[in-house]
Protein backbone atom coordinates (compact mmCIF):
# COMPACT_ATOMS: atom_id res chain seq x y z
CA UNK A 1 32.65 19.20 34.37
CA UNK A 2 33.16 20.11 37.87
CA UNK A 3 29.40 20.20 38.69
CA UNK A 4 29.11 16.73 36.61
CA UNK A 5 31.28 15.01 38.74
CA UNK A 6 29.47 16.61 42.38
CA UNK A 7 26.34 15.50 41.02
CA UNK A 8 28.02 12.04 40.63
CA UNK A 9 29.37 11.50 43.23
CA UNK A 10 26.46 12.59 45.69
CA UNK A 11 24.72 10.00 43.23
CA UNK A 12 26.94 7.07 44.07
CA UNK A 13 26.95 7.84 47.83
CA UNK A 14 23.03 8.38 48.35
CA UNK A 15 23.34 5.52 46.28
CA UNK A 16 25.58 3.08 48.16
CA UNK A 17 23.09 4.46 51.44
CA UNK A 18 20.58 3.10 50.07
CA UNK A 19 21.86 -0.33 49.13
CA UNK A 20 23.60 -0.74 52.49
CA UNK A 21 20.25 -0.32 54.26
CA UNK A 22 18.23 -2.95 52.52
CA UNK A 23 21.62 -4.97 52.35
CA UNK A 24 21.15 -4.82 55.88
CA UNK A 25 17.59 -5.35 56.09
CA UNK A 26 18.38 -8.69 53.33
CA UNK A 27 21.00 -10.05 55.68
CA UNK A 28 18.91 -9.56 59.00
CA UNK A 29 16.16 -11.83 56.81
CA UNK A 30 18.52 -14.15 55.76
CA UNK A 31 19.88 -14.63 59.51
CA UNK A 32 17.12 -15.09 60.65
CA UNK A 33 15.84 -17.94 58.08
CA UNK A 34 19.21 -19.47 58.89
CA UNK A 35 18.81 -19.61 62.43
CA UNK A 36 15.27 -20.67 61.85
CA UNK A 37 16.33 -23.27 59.67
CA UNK A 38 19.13 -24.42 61.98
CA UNK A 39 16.64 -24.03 64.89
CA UNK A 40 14.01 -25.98 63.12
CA UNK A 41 16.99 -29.18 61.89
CA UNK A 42 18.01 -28.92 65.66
CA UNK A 43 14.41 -30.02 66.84
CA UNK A 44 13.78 -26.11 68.70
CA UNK A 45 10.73 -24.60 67.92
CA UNK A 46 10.81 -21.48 65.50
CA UNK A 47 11.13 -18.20 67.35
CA UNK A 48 8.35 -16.37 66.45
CA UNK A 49 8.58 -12.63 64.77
CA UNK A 50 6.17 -10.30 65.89
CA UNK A 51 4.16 -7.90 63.37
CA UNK A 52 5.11 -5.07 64.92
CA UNK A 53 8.88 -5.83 65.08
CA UNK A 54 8.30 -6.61 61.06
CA UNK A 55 6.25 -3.03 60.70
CA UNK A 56 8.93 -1.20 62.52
CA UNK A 57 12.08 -2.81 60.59
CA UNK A 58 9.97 -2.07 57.18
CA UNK A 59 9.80 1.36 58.43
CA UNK A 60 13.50 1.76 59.09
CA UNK A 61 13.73 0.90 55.61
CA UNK A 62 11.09 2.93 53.98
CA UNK A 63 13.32 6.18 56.21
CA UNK A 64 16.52 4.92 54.97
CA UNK A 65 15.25 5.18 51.67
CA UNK A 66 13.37 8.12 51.89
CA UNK A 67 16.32 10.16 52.80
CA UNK A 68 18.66 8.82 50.39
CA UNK A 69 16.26 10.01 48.13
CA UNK A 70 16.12 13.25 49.53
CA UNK A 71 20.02 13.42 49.61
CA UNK A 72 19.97 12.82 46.18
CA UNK A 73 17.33 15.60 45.28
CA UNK A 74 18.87 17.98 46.95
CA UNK A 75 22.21 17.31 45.66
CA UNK A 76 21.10 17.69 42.03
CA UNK A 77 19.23 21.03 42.85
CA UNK A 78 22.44 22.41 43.93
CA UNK A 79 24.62 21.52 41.12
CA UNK A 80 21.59 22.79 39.04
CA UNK A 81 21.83 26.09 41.15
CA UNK A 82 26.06 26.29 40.68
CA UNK A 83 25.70 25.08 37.03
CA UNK A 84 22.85 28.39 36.46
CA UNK A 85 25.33 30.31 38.85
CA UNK A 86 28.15 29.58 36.40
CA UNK A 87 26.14 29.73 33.24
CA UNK A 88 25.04 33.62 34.62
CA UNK A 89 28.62 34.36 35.18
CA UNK A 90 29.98 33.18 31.59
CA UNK A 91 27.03 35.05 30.09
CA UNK A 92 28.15 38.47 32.19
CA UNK A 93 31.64 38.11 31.01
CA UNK A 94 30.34 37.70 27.64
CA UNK A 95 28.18 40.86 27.16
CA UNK A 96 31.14 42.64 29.10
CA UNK A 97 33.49 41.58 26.51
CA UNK A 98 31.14 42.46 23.75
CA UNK A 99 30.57 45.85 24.87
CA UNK A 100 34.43 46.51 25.47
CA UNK A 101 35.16 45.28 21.81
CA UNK A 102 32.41 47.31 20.42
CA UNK A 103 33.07 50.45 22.45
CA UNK A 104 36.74 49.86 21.24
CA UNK A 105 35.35 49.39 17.56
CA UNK A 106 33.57 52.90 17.50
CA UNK A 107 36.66 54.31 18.94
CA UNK A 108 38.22 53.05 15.77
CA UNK A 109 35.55 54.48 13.64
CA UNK A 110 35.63 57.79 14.99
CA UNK A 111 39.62 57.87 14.65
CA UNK A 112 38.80 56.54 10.82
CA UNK A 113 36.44 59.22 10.29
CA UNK A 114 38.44 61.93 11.64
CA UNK A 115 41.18 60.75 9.38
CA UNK A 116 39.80 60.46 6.15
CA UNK A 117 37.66 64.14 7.10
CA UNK A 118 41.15 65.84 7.31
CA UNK A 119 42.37 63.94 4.42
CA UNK A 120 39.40 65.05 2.07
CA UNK A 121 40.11 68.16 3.37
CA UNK A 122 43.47 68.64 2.46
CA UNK A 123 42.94 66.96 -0.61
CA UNK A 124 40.78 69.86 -1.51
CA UNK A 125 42.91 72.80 -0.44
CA UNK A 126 46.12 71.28 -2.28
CA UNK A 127 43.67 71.03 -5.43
CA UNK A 128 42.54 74.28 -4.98
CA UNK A 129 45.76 75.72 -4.21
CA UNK A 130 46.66 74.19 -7.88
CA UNK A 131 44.44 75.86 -9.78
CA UNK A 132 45.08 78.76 -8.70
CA UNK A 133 48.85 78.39 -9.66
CA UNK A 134 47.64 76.95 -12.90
CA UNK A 135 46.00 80.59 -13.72
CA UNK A 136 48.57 82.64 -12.41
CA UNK A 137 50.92 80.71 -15.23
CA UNK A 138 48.12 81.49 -18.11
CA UNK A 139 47.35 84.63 -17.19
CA UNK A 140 49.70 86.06 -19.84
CA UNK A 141 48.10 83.72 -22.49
CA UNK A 142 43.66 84.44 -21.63
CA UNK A 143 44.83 88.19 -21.92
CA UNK A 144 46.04 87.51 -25.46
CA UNK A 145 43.14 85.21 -26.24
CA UNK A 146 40.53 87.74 -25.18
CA UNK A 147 42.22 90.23 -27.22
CA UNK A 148 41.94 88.31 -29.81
CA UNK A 149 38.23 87.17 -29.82
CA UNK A 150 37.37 91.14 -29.60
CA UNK A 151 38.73 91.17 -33.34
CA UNK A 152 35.63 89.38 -33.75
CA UNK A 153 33.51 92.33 -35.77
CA UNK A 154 30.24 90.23 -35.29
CA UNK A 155 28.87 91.32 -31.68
CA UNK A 156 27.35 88.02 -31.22
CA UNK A 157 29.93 85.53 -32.58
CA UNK A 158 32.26 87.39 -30.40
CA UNK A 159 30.31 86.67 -27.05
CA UNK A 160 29.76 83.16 -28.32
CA UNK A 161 33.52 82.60 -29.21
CA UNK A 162 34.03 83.88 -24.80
CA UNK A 163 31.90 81.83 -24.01
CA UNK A 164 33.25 78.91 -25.51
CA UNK A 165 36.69 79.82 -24.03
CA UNK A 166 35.09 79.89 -20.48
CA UNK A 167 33.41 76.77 -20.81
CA UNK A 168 36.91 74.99 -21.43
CA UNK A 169 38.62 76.45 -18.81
CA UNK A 170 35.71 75.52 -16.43
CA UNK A 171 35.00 72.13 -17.53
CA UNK A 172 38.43 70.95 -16.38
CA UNK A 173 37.35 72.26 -12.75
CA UNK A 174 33.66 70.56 -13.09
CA UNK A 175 34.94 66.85 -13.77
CA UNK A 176 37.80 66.99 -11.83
CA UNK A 177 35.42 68.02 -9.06
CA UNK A 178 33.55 65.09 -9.97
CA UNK A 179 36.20 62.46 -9.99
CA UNK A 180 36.93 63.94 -6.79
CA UNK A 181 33.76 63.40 -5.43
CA UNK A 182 33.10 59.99 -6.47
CA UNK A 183 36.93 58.84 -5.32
CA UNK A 184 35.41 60.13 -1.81
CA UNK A 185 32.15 57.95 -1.84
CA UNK A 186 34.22 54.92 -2.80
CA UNK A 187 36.85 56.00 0.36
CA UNK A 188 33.50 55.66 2.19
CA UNK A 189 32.44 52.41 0.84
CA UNK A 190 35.97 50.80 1.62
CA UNK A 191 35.55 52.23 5.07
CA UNK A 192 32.24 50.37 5.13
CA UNK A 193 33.68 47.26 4.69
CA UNK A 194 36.55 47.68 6.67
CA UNK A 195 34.32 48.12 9.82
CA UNK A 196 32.59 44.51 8.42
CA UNK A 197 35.34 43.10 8.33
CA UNK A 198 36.35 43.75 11.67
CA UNK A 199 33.40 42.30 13.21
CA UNK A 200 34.10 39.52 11.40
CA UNK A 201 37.56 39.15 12.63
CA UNK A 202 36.58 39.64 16.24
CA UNK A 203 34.72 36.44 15.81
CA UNK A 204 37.31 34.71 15.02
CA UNK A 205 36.62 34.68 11.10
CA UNK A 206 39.67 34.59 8.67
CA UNK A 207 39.73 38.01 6.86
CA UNK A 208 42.96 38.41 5.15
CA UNK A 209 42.10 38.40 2.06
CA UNK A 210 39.50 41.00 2.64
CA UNK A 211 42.15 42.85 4.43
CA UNK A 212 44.98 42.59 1.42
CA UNK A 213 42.20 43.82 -0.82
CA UNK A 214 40.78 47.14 1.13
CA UNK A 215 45.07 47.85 1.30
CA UNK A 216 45.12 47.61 -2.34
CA UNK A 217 41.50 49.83 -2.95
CA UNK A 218 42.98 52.45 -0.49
CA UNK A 219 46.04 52.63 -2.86
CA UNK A 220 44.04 52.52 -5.61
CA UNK A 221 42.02 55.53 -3.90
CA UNK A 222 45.23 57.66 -3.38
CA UNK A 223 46.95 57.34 -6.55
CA UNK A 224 43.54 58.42 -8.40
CA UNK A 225 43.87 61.54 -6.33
CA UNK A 226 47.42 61.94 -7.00
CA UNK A 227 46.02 62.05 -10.64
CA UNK A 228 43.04 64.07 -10.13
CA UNK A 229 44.61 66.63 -8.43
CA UNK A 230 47.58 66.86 -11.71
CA UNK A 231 44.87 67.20 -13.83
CA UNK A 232 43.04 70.27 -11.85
CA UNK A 233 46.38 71.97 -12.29
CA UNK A 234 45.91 72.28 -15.65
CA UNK A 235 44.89 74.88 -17.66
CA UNK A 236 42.85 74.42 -21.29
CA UNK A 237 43.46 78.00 -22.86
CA UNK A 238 43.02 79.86 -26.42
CA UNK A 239 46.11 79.42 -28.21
CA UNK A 240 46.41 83.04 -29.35
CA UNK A 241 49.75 82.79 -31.63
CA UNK A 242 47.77 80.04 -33.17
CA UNK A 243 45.25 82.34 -34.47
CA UNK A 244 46.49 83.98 -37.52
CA UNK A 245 45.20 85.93 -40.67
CA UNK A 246 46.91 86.78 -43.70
CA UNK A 247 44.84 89.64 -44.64
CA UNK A 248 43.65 92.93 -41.63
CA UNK A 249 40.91 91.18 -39.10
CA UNK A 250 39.24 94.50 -40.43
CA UNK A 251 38.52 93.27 -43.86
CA UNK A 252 36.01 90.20 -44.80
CA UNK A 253 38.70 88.07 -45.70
CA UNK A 254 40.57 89.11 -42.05
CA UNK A 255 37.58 88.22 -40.35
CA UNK A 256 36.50 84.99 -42.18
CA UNK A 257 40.12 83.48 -41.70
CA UNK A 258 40.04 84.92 -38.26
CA UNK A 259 36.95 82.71 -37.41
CA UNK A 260 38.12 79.31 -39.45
CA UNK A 261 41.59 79.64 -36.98
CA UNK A 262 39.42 80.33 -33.82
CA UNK A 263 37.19 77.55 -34.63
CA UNK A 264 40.64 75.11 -35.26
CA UNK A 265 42.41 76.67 -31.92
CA UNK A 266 39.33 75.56 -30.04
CA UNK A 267 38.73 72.27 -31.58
CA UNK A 268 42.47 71.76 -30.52
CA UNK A 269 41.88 72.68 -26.49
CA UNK A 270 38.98 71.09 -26.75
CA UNK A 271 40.76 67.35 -27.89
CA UNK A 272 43.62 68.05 -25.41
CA UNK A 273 41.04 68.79 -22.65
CA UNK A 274 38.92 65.66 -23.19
CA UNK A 275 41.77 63.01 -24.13
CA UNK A 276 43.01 63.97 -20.54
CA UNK A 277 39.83 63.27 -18.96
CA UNK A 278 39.10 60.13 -20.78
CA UNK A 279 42.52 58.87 -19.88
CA UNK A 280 41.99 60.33 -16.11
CA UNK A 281 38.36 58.20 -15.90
CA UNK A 282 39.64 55.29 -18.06
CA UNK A 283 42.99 54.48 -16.23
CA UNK A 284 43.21 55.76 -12.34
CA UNK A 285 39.60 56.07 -11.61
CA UNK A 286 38.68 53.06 -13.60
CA UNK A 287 41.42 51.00 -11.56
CA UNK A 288 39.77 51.98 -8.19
CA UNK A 289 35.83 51.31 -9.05
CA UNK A 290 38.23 47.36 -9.65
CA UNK A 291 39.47 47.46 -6.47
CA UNK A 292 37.12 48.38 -4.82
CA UNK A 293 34.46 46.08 -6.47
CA UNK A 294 37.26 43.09 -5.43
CA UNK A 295 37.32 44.06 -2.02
CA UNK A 296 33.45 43.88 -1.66
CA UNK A 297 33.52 40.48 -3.33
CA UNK A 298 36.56 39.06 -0.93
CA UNK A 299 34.26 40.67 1.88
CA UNK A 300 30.82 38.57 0.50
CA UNK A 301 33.24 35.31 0.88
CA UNK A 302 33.69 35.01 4.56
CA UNK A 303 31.60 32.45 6.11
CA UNK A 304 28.62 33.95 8.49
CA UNK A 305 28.88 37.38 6.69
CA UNK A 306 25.63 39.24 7.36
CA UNK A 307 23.69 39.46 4.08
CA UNK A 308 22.15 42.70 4.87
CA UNK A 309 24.60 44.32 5.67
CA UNK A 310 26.83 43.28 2.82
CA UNK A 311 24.05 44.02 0.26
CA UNK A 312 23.74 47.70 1.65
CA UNK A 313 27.19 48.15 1.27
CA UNK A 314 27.09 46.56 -2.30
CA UNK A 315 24.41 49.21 -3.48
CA UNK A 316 26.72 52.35 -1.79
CA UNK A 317 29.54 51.05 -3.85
CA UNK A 318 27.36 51.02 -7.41
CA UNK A 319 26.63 55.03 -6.61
């Protein structure tokens, strides 16, 4: 506004210049018709102009103008050098800005980062540090199982029957492993569009609703581990007591009942093992793929949003 108003007002005064000098060079004319008239009604000869006086007050004229002019231009290529000048300036403190809010976001990142490192990492200690308390309780209880499946007479059924007992006790450690895993890419995902949704917010976008739905995915995130890590402490083990024969595991009958009550006992792990898995991936981790899915969407709602970005984070989440 301030260079507007120079240009203006150099404007108005080359301006008024100008129209003062042939306001001049009118009235001088007009004078002189006057006095010629007068002259002329008085009976005294007209004074005579000469050409040269005309060419030189024509002249004086043509300068006057010619410098207003060039008052004028060089006024306006001024306030077109202050108004670059000033444009230059705004656009430095621009980029400046920019780079001090995106230094400041990857400070932010690398603080997230580090965070959610350490967390994963003692996520994974306490769950390991569970497990093993888990086996030091059922230690008693595999010895009596194992002693048990070597009343097996048949060599082979026997190594099948441990084998089958190992496989339960691992497959509690494989899924929880799992769940653990994939609660850890969605962690990532929500940090994803956190870091979106910060560049939206620093310009000047409204984000709270994308904010109030990465809080709730984040608790979503921690009470599934909570869960996980409860259901790595537990231990899917051969009932031996279970396991009963009325007749000596040395005679036909022994060993026939011996096998229909090891095939029940493990039928009976295996239920309790699964119905805690299904419940695990059905209720906690179930509730986070939700809230994590609703944060995405809240995210895909702000106005300006980059597409490509937002579709890359879409596809991470569906992992």
């Amino acid at each position: 506004m301030r260079i507007l108003r120079t240009v203006g007002i150099v404007s108005s005064a080359a301006a008024l210049l100008l129209s003062a000098s042939v306001a001049f060079a009118q009235e001088s004319a007009a004078t002189s018709a006057t006095q010629e008239g007068d002259a002329t009604a008085a009976g005294v000869p007209r004074p005579v102009v000469a050409p040269a006086a005309q060419q030189e007050l024509k002249k004086e004229v043509q300068d006057v103008r010619k410098e207003a002019q060039t008052r004028v231009q060089n006024a306006r290529e001024d306030a077109k050098k202050l108004m670059e000048s000033k444009r230059a300036e705004v656009k430095s403190g621009m980029e400046a800005k920019r780079e001090d809010a995106k230094k400041l976001m990857e400070t932010k990142r690398e603080e997230a980062k580090t965070l959610i490192e350490n967390k994963r990492e003692e996520m994974k200690t306490l769950m390991e540090t569970k497990r093993e308390e888990a086996k030091t309780r059922v230690e008693e209880k595999k010895v009596k199982a194992e002693k048990r499946l070597s009343d097996i007479k048949d060599k082979a059924k026997q190594e099948a029957a441990q084998r089958l007992a190992k496989q339960l006790e691992e497959l509690n450690s494989h899924w929880t492993d799992r769940f653990m895993e994939t609660l850890n890419r969605h962690s990532d995902v929500v940090q994803k569009i956190q870091d979106r949704a910060a560049i939206a917010a620093s310009a000047g976008k409204d984000v709270a609703s994308t904010t109030a739905a990465i809080a709730s995915a984040k608790t979503a995130i921690e009470t599934a581990r909570t869960a996980v890590i409860a259901q790595a402490a537990k231990a899917y083990v051969l009932d031996a007591s279970t396991v009963t024969t009325t007749a000596a595991t040395t005679t036909s009958k022994g060993q026939s009942e011996l096998m229909k009550n090891l095939k029940t006992s493990f039928q009976t792990v295996h239920k309790a093992l699964f119905k805690d898995l299904f419940a695990l991936r059905d209720g906690p981790m179930t509730e986070v793929r939700k809230a994590v899915h609703s944060a995405f969407q809240t995210l895909g709602k702000i106005p300006g949003i980059d597409e490509k970005n937002a579709t890359s984070t879409a596809a991470t989440s569906n992992q």
